[in-house]
Protein backbone atom coordinates (compact mmCIF):
# COMPACT_ATOMS: atom_id res chain seq x y z
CA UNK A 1 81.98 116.85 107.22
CA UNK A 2 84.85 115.35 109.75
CA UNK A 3 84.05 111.81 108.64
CA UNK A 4 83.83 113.11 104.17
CA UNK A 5 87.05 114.42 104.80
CA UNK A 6 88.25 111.08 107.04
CA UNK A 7 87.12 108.80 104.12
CA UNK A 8 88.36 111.05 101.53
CA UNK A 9 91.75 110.83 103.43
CA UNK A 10 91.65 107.25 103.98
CA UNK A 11 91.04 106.63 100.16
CA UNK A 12 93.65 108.59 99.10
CA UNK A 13 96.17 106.69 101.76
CA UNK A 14 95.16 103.70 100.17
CA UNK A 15 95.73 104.65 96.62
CA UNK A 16 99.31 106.17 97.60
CA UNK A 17 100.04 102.79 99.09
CA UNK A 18 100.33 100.82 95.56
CA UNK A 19 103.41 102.91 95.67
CA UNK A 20 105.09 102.16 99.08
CA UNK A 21 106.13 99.10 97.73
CA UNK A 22 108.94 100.78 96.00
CA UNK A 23 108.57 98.54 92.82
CA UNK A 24 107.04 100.79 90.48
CA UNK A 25 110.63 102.65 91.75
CA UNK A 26 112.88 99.58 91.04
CA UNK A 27 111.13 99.68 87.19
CA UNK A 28 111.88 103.17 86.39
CA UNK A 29 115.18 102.70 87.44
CA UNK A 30 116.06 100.04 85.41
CA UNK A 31 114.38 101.91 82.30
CA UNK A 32 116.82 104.78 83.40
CA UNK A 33 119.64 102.21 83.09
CA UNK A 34 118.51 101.83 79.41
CA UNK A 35 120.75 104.98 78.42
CA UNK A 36 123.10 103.88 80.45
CA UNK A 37 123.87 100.82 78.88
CA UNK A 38 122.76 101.92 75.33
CA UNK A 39 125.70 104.23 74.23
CA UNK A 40 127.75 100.86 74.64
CA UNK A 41 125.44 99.17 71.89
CA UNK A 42 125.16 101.98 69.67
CA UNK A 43 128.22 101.37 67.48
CA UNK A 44 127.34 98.12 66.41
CA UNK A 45 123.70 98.01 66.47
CA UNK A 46 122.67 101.40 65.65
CA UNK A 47 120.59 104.26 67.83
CA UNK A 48 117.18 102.41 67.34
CA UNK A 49 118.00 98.55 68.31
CA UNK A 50 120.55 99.24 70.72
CA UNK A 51 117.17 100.92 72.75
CA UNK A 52 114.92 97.91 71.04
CA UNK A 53 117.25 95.05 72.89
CA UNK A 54 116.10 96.51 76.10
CA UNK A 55 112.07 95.64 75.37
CA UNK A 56 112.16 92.17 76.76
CA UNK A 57 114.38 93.16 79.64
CA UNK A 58 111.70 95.36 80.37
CA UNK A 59 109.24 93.12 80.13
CA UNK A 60 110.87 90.58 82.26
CA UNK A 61 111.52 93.12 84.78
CA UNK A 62 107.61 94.13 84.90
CA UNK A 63 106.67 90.40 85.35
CA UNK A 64 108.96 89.75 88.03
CA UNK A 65 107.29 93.12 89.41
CA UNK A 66 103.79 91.67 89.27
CA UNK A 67 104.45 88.24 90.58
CA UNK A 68 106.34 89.82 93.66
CA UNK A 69 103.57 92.35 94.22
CA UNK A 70 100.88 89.49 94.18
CA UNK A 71 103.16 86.83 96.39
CA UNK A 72 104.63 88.68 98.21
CA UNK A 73 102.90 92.79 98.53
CA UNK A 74 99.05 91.34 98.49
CA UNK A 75 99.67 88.93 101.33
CA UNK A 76 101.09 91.88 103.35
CA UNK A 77 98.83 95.12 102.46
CA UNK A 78 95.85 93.32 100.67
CA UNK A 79 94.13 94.57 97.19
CA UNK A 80 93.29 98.05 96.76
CA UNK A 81 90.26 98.88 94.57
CA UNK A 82 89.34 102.36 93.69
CA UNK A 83 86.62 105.36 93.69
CA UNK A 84 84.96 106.52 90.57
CA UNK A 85 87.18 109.68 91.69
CA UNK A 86 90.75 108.06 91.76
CA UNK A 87 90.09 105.84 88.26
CA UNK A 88 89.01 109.22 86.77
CA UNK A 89 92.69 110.48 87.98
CA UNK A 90 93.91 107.17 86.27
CA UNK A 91 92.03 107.99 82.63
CA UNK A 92 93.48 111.67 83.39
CA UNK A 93 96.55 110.78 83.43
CA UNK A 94 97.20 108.29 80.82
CA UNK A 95 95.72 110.79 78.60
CA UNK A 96 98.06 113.42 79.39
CA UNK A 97 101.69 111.09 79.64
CA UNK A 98 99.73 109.72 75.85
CA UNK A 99 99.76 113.60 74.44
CA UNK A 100 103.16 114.50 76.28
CA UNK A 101 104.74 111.31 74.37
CA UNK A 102 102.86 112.11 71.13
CA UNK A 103 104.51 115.57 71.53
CA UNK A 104 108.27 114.67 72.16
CA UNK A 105 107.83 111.56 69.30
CA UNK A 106 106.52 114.66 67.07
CA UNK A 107 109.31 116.54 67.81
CA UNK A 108 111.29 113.72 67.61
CA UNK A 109 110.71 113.72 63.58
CA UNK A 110 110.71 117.10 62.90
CA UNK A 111 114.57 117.01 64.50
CA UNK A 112 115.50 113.92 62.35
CA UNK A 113 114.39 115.37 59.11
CA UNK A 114 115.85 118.17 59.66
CA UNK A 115 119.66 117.62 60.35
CA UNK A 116 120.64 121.07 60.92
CA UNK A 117 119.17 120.97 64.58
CA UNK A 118 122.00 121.79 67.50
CA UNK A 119 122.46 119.30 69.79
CA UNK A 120 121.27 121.11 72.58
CA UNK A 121 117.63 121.65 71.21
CA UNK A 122 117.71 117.74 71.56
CA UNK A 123 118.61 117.93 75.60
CA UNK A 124 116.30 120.53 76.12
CA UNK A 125 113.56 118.64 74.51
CA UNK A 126 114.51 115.42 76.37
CA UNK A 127 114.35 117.23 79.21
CA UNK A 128 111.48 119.20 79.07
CA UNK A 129 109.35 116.21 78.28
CA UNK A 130 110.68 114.49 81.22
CA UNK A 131 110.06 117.32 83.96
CA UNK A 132 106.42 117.41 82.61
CA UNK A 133 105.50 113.91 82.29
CA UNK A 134 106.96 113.32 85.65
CA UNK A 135 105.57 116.34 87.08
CA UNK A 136 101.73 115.36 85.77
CA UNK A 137 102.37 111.80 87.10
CA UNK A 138 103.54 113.05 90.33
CA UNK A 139 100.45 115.36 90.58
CA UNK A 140 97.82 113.36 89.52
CA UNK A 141 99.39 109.66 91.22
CA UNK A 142 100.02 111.63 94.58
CA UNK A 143 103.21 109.70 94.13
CA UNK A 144 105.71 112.80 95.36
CA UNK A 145 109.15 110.89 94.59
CA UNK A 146 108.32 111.47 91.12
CA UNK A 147 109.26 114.61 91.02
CA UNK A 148 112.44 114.42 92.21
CA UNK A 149 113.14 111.55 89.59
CA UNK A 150 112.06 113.68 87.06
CA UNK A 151 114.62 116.43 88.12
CA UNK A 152 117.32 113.95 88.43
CA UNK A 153 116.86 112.14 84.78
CA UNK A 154 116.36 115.78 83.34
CA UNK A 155 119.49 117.11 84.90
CA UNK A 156 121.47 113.53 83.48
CA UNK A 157 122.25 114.80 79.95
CA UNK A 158 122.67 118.09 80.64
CA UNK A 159 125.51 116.97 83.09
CA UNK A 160 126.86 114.56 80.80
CA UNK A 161 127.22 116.76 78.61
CA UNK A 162 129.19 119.04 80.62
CA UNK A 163 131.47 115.80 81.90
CA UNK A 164 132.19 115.47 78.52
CA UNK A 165 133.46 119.13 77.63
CA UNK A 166 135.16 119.30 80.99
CA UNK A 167 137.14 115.68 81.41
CA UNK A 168 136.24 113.89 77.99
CA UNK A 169 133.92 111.62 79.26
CA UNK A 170 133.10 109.05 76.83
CA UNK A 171 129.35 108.42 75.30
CA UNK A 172 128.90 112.58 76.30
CA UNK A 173 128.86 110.73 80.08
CA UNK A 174 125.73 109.48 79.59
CA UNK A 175 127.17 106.17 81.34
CA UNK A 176 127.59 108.31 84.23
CA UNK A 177 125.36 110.12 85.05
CA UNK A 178 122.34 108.10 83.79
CA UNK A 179 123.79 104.88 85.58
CA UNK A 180 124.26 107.00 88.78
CA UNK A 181 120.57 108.46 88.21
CA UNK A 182 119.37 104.85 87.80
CA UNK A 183 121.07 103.36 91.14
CA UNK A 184 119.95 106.14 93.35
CA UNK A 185 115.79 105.10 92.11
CA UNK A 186 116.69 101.59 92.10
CA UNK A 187 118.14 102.02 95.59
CA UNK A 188 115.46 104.41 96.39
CA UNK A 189 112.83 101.67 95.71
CA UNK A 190 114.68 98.83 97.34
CA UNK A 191 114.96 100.25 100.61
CA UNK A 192 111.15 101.29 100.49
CA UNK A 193 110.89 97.42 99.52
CA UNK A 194 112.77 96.30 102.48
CA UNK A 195 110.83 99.12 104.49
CA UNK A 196 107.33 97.06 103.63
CA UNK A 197 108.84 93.92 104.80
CA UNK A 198 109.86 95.02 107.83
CA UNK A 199 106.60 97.36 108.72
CA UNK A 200 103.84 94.85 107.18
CA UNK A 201 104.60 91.09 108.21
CA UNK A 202 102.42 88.64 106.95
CA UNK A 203 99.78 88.14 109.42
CA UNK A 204 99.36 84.66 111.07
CA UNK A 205 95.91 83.32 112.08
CA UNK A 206 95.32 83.63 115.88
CA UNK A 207 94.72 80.37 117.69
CA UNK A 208 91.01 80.26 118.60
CA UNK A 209 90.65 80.92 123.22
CA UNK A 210 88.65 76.82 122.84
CA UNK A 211 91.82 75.54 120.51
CA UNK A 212 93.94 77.37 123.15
């Protein structure tokens, strides 16, 4: 039973370490910065392309992601492959961020058709959807700093919207407090970065005792 439980245990250390890199971190903190930047766009290129400009960002950002985490993560932690039992979590949870989209882009529809919607039902929504996608990553990914990210984008328009009814704060201070929810996970992820330099070198090949 002592060595089920060790391997279990050892498994599940390994799948939470594809997230000690703090890059997955550094990517959902620069989609954050997305409604950040976007309010700025809006005027002159409308609610949908001033969020569409940010797609090849994105993408850049993701493939500077992967070619770090194979040149420079790999070298330093290896390759992790998976248990029936963690891919199943995988499947489980694309499933359930796939409904929990489906859901808010439903809902999404229903508010544009029908104009009479306060603006609040909107923020709620938003931030409903986030707490519960990030929650049900957080679960099933064993990746606990998800939940706090989810708190902290949730809590970003509802705050903004108060900055904006207290002091005026332009673009209903989504600039603020979206860009200061962004830098905290971006930072967030960079120092976990920095921590995986520091705690994994890259190991060098021992001289042999007959080369010696």
């Amino acid at each position: 039973m002592s060595r089920e439980i060790t391997l279990k245990e050892a498994e599940r250390k390994a799948f939470t370490s594809t997230f000690e890199d703090g890059l997955w971190d550094i990517f959902i903190g620069c989609f954050v910065l997305m409604f950040a930047v976007a309010p700025f766009l809006s005027r002159r290129l409308g609610d949908f392309w001033s969020s569409a400009v940010f797609v090849p960002f994105w993408a850049l950002v993701y493939v500077a992601i992967r070619v770090v985490r194979k040149y420079v993560v790999t070298p330093r932690i290896g390759v992790v492959r998976f248990g029936l039992a963690r891919k199943a979590k995988l499947l489980k949870f694309n499933a359930v961020v796939f409904v929990v989209l489906l859901v808010g882009l439903i809902l999404g529809i229903v508010s544009a058709v029908k104009y009479d919607v306060p603006g609040w039902i909107h923020t709620a929504r938003f931030g409903l959807i986030i707490l519960v996608a990030f929650s049900v990553a957080a679960y099933l990914l064993d990746f606990t700093r998800l939940y706090l990210y989810g708190v902290l984008i949730a809590l970003s328009p509802l705050v903004g919207e108060w900055l904006y009814v207290q002091v005026k704060a332009p673009h209903h201070g989504y600039p603020i407090t979206f860009g200061a929810t962004a830098g905290i996970i971006i930072l967030a992820g960079l120092v976990e970065f920095v921590r995986l330099l520091r705690h994994h070198p890259i190991p060098t090949e021992e001289p042999s005792s007959e080369e010696a």
